[in-house]
C-alpha atoms as a PDB file:
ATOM      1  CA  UNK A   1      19.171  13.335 -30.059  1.00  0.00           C
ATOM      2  CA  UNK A   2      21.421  13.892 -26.977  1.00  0.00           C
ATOM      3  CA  UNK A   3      20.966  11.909 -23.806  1.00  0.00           C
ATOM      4  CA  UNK A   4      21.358  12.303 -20.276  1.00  0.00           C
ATOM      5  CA  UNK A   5      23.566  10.661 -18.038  1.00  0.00           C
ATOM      6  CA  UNK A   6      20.964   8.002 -17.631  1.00  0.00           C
ATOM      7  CA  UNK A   7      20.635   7.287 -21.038  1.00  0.00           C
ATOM      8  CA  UNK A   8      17.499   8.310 -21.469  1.00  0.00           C
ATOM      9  CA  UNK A   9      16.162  11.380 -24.130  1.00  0.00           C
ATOM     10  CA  UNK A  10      15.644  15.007 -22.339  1.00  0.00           C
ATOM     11  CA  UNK A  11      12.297  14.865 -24.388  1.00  0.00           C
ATOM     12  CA  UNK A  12      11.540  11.291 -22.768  1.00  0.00           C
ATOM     13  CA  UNK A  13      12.316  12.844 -19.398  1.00  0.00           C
ATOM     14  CA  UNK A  14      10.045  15.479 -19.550  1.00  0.00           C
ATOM     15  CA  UNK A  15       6.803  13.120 -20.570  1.00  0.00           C
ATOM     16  CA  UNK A  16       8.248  11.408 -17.387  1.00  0.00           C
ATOM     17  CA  UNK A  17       7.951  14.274 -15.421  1.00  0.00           C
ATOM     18  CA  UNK A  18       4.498  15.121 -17.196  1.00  0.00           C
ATOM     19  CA  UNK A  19       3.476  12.058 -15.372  1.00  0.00           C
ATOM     20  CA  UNK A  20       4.482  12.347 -12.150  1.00  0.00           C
ATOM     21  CA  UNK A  21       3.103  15.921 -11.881  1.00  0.00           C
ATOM     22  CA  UNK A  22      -0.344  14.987 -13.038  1.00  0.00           C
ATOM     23  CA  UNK A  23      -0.510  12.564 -10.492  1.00  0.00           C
ATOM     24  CA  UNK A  24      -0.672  15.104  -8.079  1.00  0.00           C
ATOM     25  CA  UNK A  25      -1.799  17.964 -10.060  1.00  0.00           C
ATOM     26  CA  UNK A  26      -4.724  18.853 -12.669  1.00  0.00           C
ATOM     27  CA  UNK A  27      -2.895  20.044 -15.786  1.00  0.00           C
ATOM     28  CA  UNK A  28      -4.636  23.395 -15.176  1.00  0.00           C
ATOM     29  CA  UNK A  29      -2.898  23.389 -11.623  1.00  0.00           C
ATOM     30  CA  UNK A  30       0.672  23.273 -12.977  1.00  0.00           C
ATOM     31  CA  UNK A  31       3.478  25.252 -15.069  1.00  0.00           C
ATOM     32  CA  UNK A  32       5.710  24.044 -16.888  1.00  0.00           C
ATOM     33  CA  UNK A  33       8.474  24.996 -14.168  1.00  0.00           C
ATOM     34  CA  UNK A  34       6.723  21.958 -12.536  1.00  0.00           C
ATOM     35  CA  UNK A  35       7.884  19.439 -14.841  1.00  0.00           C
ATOM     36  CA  UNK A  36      10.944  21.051 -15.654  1.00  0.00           C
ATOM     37  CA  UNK A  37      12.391  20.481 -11.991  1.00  0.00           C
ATOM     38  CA  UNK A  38      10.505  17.287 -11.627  1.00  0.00           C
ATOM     39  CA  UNK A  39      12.072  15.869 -15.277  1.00  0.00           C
ATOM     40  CA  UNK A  40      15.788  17.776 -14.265  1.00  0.00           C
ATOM     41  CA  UNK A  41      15.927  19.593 -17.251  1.00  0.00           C
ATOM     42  CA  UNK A  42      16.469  23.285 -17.908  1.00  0.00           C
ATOM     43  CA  UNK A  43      13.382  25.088 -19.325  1.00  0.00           C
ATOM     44  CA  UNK A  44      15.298  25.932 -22.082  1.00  0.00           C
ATOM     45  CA  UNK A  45      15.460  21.898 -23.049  1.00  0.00           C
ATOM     46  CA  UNK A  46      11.751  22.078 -22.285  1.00  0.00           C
ATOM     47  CA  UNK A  47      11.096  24.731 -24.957  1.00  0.00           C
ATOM     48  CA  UNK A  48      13.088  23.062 -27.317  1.00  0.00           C
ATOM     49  CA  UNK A  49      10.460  20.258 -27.204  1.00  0.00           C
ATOM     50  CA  UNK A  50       7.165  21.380 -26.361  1.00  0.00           C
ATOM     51  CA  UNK A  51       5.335  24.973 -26.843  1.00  0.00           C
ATOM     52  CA  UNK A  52       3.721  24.362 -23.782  1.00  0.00           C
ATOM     53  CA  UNK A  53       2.365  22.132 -21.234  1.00  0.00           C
ATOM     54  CA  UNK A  54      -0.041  20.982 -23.295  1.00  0.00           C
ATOM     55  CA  UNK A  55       1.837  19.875 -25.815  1.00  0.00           C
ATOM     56  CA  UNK A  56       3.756  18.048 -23.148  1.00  0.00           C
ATOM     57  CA  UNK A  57       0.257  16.527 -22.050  1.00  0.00           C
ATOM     58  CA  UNK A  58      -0.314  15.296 -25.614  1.00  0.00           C
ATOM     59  CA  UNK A  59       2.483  13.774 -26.377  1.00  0.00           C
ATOM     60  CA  UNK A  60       2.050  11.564 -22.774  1.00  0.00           C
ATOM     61  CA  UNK A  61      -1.255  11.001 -24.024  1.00  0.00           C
ATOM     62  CA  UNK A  62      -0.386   9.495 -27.009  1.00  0.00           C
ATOM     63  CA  UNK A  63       2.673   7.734 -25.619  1.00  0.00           C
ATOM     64  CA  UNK A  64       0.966   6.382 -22.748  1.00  0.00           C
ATOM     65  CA  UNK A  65      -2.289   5.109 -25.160  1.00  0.00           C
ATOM     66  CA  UNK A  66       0.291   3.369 -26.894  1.00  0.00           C
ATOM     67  CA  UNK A  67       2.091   1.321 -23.927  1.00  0.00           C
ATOM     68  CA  UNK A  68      -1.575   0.179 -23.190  1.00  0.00           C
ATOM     69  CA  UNK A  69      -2.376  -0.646 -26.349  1.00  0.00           C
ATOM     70  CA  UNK A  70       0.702  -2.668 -26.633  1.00  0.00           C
ATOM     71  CA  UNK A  71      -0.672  -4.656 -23.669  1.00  0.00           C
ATOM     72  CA  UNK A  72      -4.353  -5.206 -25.649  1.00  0.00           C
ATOM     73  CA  UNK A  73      -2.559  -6.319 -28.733  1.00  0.00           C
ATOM     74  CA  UNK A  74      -0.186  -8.449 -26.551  1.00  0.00           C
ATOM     75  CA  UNK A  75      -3.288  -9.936 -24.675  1.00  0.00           C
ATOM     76  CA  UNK A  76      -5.604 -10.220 -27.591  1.00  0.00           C
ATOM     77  CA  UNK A  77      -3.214 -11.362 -29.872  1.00  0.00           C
ATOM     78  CA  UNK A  78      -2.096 -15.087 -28.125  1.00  0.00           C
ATOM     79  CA  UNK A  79      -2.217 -17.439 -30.872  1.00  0.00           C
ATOM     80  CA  UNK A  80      -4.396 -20.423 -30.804  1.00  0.00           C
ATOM     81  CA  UNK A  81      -7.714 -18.763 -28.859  1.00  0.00           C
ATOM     82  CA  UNK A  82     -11.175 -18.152 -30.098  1.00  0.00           C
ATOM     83  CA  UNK A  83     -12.860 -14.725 -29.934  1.00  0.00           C
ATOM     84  CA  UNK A  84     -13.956 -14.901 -26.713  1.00  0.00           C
ATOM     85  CA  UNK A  85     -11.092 -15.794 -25.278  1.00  0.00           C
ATOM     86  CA  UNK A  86      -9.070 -13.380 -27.217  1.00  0.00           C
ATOM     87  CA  UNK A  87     -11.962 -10.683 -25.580  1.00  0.00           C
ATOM     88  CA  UNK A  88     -11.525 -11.927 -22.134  1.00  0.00           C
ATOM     89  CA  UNK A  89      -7.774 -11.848 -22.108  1.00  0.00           C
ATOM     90  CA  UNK A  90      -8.014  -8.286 -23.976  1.00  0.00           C
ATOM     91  CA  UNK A  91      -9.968  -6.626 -21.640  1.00  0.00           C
ATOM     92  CA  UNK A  92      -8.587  -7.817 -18.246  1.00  0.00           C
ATOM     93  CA  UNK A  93      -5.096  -6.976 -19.625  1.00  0.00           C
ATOM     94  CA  UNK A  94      -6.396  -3.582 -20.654  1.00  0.00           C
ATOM     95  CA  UNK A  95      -8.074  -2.302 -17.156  1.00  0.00           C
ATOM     96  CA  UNK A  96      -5.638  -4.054 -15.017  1.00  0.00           C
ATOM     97  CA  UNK A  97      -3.092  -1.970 -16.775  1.00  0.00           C
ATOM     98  CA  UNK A  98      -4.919   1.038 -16.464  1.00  0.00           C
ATOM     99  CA  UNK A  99      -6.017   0.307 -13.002  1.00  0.00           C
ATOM    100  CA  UNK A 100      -1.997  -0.111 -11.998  1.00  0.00           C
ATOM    101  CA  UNK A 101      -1.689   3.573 -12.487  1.00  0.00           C
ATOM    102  CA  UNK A 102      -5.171   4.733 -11.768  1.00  0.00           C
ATOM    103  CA  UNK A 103      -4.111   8.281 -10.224  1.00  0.00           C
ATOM    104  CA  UNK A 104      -2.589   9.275 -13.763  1.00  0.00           C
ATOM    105  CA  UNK A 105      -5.219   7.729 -16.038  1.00  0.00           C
ATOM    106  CA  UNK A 106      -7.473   9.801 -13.790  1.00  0.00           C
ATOM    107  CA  UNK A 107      -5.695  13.026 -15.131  1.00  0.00           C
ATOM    108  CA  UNK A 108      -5.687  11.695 -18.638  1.00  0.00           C
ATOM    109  CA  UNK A 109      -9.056  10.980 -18.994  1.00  0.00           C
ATOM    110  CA  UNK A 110     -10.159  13.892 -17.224  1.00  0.00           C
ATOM    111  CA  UNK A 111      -8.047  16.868 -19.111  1.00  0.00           C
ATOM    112  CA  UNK A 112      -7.973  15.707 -22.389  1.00  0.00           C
ATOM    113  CA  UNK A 113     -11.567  16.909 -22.129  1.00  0.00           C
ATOM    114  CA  UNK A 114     -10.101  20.359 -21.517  1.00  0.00           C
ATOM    115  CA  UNK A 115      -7.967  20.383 -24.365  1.00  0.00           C
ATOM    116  CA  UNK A 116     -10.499  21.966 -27.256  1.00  0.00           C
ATOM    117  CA  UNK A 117      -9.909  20.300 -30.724  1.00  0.00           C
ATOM    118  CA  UNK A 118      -6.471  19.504 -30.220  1.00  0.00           C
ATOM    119  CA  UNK A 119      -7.589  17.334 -27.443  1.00  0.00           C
ATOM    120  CA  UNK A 120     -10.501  15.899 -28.934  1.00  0.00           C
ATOM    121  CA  UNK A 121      -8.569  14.571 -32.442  1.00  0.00           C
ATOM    122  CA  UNK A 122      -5.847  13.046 -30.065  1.00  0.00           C
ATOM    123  CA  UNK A 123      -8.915  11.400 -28.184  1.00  0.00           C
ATOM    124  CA  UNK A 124     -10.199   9.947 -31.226  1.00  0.00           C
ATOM    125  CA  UNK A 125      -7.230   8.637 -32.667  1.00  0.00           C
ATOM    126  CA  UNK A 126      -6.527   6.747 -29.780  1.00  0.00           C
ATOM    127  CA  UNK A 127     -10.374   5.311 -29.748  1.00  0.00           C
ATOM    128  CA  UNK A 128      -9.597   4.429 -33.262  1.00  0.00           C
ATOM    129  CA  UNK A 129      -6.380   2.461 -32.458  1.00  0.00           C
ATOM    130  CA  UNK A 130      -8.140   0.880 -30.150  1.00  0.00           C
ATOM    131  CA  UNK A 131     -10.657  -0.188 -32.518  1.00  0.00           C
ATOM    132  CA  UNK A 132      -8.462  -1.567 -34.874  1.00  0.00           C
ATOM    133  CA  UNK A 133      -6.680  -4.094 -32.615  1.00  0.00           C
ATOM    134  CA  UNK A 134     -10.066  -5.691 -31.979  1.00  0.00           C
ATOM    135  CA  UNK A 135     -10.742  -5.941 -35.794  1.00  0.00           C
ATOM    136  CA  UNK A 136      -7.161  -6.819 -36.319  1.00  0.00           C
ATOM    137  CA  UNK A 137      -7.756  -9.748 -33.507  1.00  0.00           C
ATOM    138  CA  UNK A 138     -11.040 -10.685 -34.890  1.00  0.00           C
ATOM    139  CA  UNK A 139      -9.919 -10.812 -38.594  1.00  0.00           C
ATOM    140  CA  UNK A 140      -6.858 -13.263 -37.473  1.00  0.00           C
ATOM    141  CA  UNK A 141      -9.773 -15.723 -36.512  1.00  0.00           C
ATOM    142  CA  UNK A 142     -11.341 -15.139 -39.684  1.00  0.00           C
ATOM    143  CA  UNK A 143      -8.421 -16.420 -41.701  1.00  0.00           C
ATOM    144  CA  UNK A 144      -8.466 -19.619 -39.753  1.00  0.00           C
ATOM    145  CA  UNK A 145     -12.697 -20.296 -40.058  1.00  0.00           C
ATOM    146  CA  UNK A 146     -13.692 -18.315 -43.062  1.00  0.00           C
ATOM    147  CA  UNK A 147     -16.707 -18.794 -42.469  1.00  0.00           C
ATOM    148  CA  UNK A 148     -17.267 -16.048 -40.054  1.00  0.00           C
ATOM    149  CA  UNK A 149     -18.809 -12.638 -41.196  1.00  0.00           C
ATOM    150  CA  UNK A 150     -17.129  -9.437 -41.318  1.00  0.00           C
ATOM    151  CA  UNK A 151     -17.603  -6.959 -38.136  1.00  0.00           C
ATOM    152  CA  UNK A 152     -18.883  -3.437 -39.278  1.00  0.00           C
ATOM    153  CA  UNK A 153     -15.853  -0.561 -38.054  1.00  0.00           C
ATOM    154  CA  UNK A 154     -17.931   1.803 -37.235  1.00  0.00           C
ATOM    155  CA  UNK A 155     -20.408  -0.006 -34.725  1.00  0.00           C
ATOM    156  CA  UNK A 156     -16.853  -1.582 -33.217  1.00  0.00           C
ATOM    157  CA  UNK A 157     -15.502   2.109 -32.944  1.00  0.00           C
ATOM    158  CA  UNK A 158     -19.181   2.430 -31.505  1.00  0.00           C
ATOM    159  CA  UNK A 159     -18.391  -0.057 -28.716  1.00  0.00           C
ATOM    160  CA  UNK A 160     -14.825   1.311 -28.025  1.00  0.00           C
ATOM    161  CA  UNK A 161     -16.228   4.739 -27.746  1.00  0.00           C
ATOM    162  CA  UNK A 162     -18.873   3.648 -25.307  1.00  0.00           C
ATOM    163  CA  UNK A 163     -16.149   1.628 -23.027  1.00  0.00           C
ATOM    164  CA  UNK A 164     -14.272   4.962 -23.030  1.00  0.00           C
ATOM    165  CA  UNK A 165     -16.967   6.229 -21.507  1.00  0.00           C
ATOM    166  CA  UNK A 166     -17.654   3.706 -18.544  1.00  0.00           C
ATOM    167  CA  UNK A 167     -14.120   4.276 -17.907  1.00  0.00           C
ATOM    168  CA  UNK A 168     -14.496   7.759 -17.148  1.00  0.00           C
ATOM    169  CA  UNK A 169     -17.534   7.793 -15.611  1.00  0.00           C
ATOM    170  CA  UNK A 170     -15.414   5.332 -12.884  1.00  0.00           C
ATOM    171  CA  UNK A 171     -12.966   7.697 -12.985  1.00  0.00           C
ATOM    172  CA  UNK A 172     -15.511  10.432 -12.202  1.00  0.00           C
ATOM    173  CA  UNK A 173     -17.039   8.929  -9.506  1.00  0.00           C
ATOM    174  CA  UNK A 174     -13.981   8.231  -7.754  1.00  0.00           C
ATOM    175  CA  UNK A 175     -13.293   4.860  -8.391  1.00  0.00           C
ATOM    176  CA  UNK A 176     -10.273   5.096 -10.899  1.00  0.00           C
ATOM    177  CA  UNK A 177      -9.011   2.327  -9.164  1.00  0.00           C
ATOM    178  CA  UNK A 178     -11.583   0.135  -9.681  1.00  0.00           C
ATOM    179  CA  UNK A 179     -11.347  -0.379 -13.341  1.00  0.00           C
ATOM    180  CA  UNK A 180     -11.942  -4.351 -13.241  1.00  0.00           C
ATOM    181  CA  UNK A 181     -15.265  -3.450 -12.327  1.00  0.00           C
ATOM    182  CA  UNK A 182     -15.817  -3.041 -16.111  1.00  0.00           C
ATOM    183  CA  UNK A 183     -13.723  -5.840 -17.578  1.00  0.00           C
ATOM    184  CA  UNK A 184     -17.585  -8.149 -17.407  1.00  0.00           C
ATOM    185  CA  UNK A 185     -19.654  -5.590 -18.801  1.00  0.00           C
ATOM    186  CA  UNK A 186     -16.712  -4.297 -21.603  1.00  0.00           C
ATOM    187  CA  UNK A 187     -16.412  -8.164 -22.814  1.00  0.00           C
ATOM    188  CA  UNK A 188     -20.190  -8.689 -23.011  1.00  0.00           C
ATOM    189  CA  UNK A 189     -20.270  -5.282 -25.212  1.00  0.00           C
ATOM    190  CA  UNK A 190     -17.860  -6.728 -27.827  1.00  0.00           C
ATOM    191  CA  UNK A 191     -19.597 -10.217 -27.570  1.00  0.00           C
ATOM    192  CA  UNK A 192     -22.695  -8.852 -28.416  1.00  0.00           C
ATOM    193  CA  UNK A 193     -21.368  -7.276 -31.226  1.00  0.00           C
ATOM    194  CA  UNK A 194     -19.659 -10.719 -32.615  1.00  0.00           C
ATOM    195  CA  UNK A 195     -22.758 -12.281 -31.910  1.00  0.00           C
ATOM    196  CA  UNK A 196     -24.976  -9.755 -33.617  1.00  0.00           C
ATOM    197  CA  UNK A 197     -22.771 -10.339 -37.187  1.00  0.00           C
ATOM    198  CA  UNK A 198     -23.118 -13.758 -37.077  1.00  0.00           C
ATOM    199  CA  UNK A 199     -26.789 -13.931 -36.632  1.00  0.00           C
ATOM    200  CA  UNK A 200     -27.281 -10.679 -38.659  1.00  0.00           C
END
Protein backbone atom coordinates (compact mmCIF):
# COMPACT_ATOMS: atom_id res chain seq x y z
CA UNK A 1 0.00 0.00 0.00
CA UNK A 2 1.55 3.39 -0.99
CA UNK A 3 2.10 6.13 1.53
CA UNK A 4 2.13 9.70 1.69
CA UNK A 5 4.80 11.92 2.40
CA UNK A 6 3.93 11.59 6.03
CA UNK A 7 4.12 8.10 6.13
CA UNK A 8 0.92 7.44 6.76
CA UNK A 9 -1.73 5.14 4.32
CA UNK A 10 -4.10 7.38 1.87
CA UNK A 11 -6.84 4.93 3.27
CA UNK A 12 -5.69 5.88 6.98
CA UNK A 13 -5.92 9.52 5.94
CA UNK A 14 -9.22 9.49 4.83
CA UNK A 15 -10.75 7.72 8.24
CA UNK A 16 -8.72 10.76 9.59
CA UNK A 17 -10.50 13.09 7.70
CA UNK A 18 -13.85 11.05 8.37
CA UNK A 19 -13.19 12.24 11.83
CA UNK A 20 -12.57 15.57 11.71
CA UNK A 21 -15.61 16.21 9.44
CA UNK A 22 -18.04 14.50 11.73
CA UNK A 23 -17.01 16.60 14.35
CA UNK A 24 -18.52 19.33 12.77
CA UNK A 25 -20.91 17.69 10.54
CA UNK A 26 -23.80 14.90 10.74
CA UNK A 27 -22.76 12.26 8.21
CA UNK A 28 -25.99 13.16 6.38
CA UNK A 29 -24.60 16.85 6.21
CA UNK A 30 -21.45 15.96 4.25
CA UNK A 31 -20.01 14.56 0.77
CA UNK A 32 -17.42 12.87 0.31
CA UNK A 33 -15.63 16.03 -1.35
CA UNK A 34 -15.60 16.94 2.41
CA UNK A 35 -13.24 14.44 3.50
CA UNK A 36 -11.43 14.28 0.45
CA UNK A 37 -10.00 17.96 0.92
CA UNK A 38 -9.98 17.59 4.63
CA UNK A 39 -7.80 13.99 4.32
CA UNK A 40 -5.64 15.74 1.05
CA UNK A 41 -6.37 13.11 -1.14
CA UNK A 42 -7.79 13.10 -4.65
CA UNK A 43 -11.33 11.60 -4.90
CA UNK A 44 -10.04 9.27 -7.11
CA UNK A 45 -7.80 7.72 -3.98
CA UNK A 46 -11.09 8.03 -2.12
CA UNK A 47 -12.94 5.74 -4.55
CA UNK A 48 -10.31 3.42 -4.61
CA UNK A 49 -11.11 2.77 -0.91
CA UNK A 50 -14.53 3.36 -0.03
CA UNK A 51 -17.94 3.21 -2.24
CA UNK A 52 -19.10 5.91 -0.31
CA UNK A 53 -19.18 7.90 2.75
CA UNK A 54 -20.59 5.40 4.52
CA UNK A 55 -18.33 3.00 4.01
CA UNK A 56 -15.82 5.57 5.11
CA UNK A 57 -18.07 5.98 8.37
CA UNK A 58 -17.82 2.22 8.99
CA UNK A 59 -14.62 1.59 8.72
CA UNK A 60 -13.95 4.73 11.51
CA UNK A 61 -16.45 3.00 13.39
CA UNK A 62 -14.85 -0.05 13.64
CA UNK A 63 -11.36 1.43 13.86
CA UNK A 64 -12.20 3.82 16.42
CA UNK A 65 -14.26 0.86 18.65
CA UNK A 66 -11.11 -0.79 18.49
CA UNK A 67 -8.59 2.03 19.89
CA UNK A 68 -11.16 2.12 22.84
CA UNK A 69 -11.33 -1.20 23.31
CA UNK A 70 -7.65 -1.41 23.42
CA UNK A 71 -7.88 1.02 26.36
CA UNK A 72 -10.69 -1.47 28.29
CA UNK A 73 -8.50 -4.43 27.72
CA UNK A 74 -5.43 -2.33 28.75
CA UNK A 75 -7.37 -1.10 31.93
CA UNK A 76 -9.12 -4.30 32.76
CA UNK A 77 -6.42 -6.41 32.07
CA UNK A 78 -3.59 -5.13 34.99
CA UNK A 79 -2.40 -8.20 36.50
CA UNK A 80 -2.73 -8.86 40.12
CA UNK A 81 -6.48 -7.11 40.77
CA UNK A 82 -9.73 -8.67 41.74
CA UNK A 83 -12.94 -8.19 39.73
CA UNK A 84 -13.88 -5.20 41.06
CA UNK A 85 -11.01 -3.57 40.66
CA UNK A 86 -10.47 -4.85 37.23
CA UNK A 87 -14.38 -3.19 36.73
CA UNK A 88 -13.46 0.05 38.23
CA UNK A 89 -10.30 0.56 36.29
CA UNK A 90 -12.29 -0.76 33.04
CA UNK A 91 -14.88 1.54 33.08
CA UNK A 92 -13.18 4.86 34.06
CA UNK A 93 -10.59 4.07 31.33
CA UNK A 94 -13.42 3.42 28.92
CA UNK A 95 -15.62 6.84 29.37
CA UNK A 96 -12.69 8.97 30.04
CA UNK A 97 -11.54 7.89 26.67
CA UNK A 98 -14.66 8.43 25.11
CA UNK A 99 -15.32 11.57 26.95
CA UNK A 100 -11.69 12.99 25.49
CA UNK A 101 -13.32 13.12 22.13
CA UNK A 102 -16.92 13.56 23.04
CA UNK A 103 -17.89 15.75 19.82
CA UNK A 104 -16.99 12.63 17.53
CA UNK A 105 -18.38 9.83 19.70
CA UNK A 106 -21.45 12.07 19.53
CA UNK A 107 -21.55 11.48 15.66
CA UNK A 108 -20.76 7.83 16.09
CA UNK A 109 -23.26 6.95 18.31
CA UNK A 110 -25.76 9.00 16.76
CA UNK A 111 -25.43 7.87 12.82
CA UNK A 112 -24.68 4.49 13.12
CA UNK A 113 -28.38 4.48 13.96
CA UNK A 114 -28.93 5.79 10.44
CA UNK A 115 -27.03 3.27 8.79
CA UNK A 116 -29.93 0.36 8.16
CA UNK A 117 -28.47 -3.22 8.59
CA UNK A 118 -25.13 -2.42 7.63
CA UNK A 119 -25.05 -0.17 10.56
CA UNK A 120 -26.76 -2.21 12.94
CA UNK A 121 -24.32 -5.62 12.40
CA UNK A 122 -21.27 -3.18 12.79
CA UNK A 123 -23.10 -1.97 16.08
CA UNK A 124 -23.36 -5.34 17.36
CA UNK A 125 -20.10 -6.58 16.69
CA UNK A 126 -18.61 -3.95 18.49
CA UNK A 127 -21.16 -4.62 21.64
CA UNK A 128 -19.94 -8.10 21.30
CA UNK A 129 -16.19 -7.22 21.51
CA UNK A 130 -16.95 -5.42 24.17
CA UNK A 131 -18.48 -8.22 25.87
CA UNK A 132 -15.83 -10.46 25.47
CA UNK A 133 -13.06 -8.41 27.15
CA UNK A 134 -15.15 -8.46 30.32
CA UNK A 135 -15.50 -12.32 30.12
CA UNK A 136 -11.96 -12.52 28.96
CA UNK A 137 -11.04 -10.29 32.28
CA UNK A 138 -13.33 -12.20 34.44
CA UNK A 139 -12.20 -15.71 33.26
CA UNK A 140 -8.34 -14.61 34.01
CA UNK A 141 -9.60 -14.41 37.74
CA UNK A 142 -11.15 -17.62 37.41
CA UNK A 143 -7.93 -19.43 36.63
CA UNK A 144 -6.38 -18.02 39.73
CA UNK A 145 -9.64 -18.95 42.36
CA UNK A 146 -11.43 -21.71 40.60
CA UNK A 147 -13.78 -21.58 42.64
CA UNK A 148 -15.74 -18.86 41.08
CA UNK A 149 -18.79 -19.65 38.75
CA UNK A 150 -19.00 -19.07 35.19
CA UNK A 151 -20.78 -15.63 33.96
CA UNK A 152 -23.66 -16.37 31.41
CA UNK A 153 -22.58 -14.35 27.71
CA UNK A 154 -25.61 -13.44 26.92
CA UNK A 155 -26.86 -11.57 30.18
CA UNK A 156 -23.05 -9.89 30.02
CA UNK A 157 -23.81 -8.89 26.28
CA UNK A 158 -27.16 -7.89 28.14
CA UNK A 159 -25.28 -5.44 30.39
CA UNK A 160 -22.95 -4.10 27.58
CA UNK A 161 -25.93 -3.48 25.45
CA UNK A 162 -27.70 -1.59 28.17
CA UNK A 163 -24.39 0.68 28.96
CA UNK A 164 -24.51 1.42 25.21
CA UNK A 165 -27.51 2.77 25.79
CA UNK A 166 -26.88 5.20 28.84
CA UNK A 167 -24.17 6.36 26.71
CA UNK A 168 -26.31 7.59 24.11
CA UNK A 169 -28.97 8.72 25.91
CA UNK A 170 -25.96 11.28 27.45
CA UNK A 171 -25.09 11.85 24.21
CA UNK A 172 -28.70 12.72 23.34
CA UNK A 173 -29.31 14.94 25.90
CA UNK A 174 -26.38 16.93 25.30
CA UNK A 175 -24.03 15.88 27.67
CA UNK A 176 -21.50 13.83 25.46
CA UNK A 177 -19.04 15.27 27.50
CA UNK A 178 -20.09 14.10 30.54
CA UNK A 179 -19.52 10.47 30.14
CA UNK A 180 -17.98 9.88 33.80
CA UNK A 181 -21.32 10.50 34.89
CA UNK A 182 -21.90 6.78 34.08
CA UNK A 183 -18.62 5.18 35.10
CA UNK A 184 -20.74 4.51 39.02
CA UNK A 185 -23.79 3.27 37.63
CA UNK A 186 -21.86 1.09 34.51
CA UNK A 187 -19.57 -0.65 37.38
CA UNK A 188 -22.53 -1.40 39.68
CA UNK A 189 -24.29 -3.04 36.42
CA UNK A 190 -21.41 -5.52 35.92
CA UNK A 191 -21.10 -6.02 39.78
CA UNK A 192 -24.43 -7.03 40.01
CA UNK A 193 -24.03 -9.38 37.47
CA UNK A 194 -20.75 -11.05 39.24
CA UNK A 195 -22.62 -10.99 42.25
CA UNK A 196 -25.77 -12.55 40.90
CA UNK A 197 -23.48 -15.87 39.59
CA UNK A 198 -22.02 -16.33 42.66
CA UNK A 199 -25.09 -16.38 44.74
CA UNK A 200 -27.13 -17.93 41.85
Amino acid sequence: MALTKDGISPRSRLIAGMAKVLEQHALSELYADDVVKEAGVSKRTFYQHFANKEDCFLALYRENSARVLGVLKEASGTPGLSALERIQLGAKAYLSFMQGQSALMKRLYIDILYLGTEGMKAKREVLQQFADVLLASYEAERTLAPSLPPLDPELVLAIVAGINEMILFKIEDGHADRLSDLENVSQRLILGQLLLSQTG
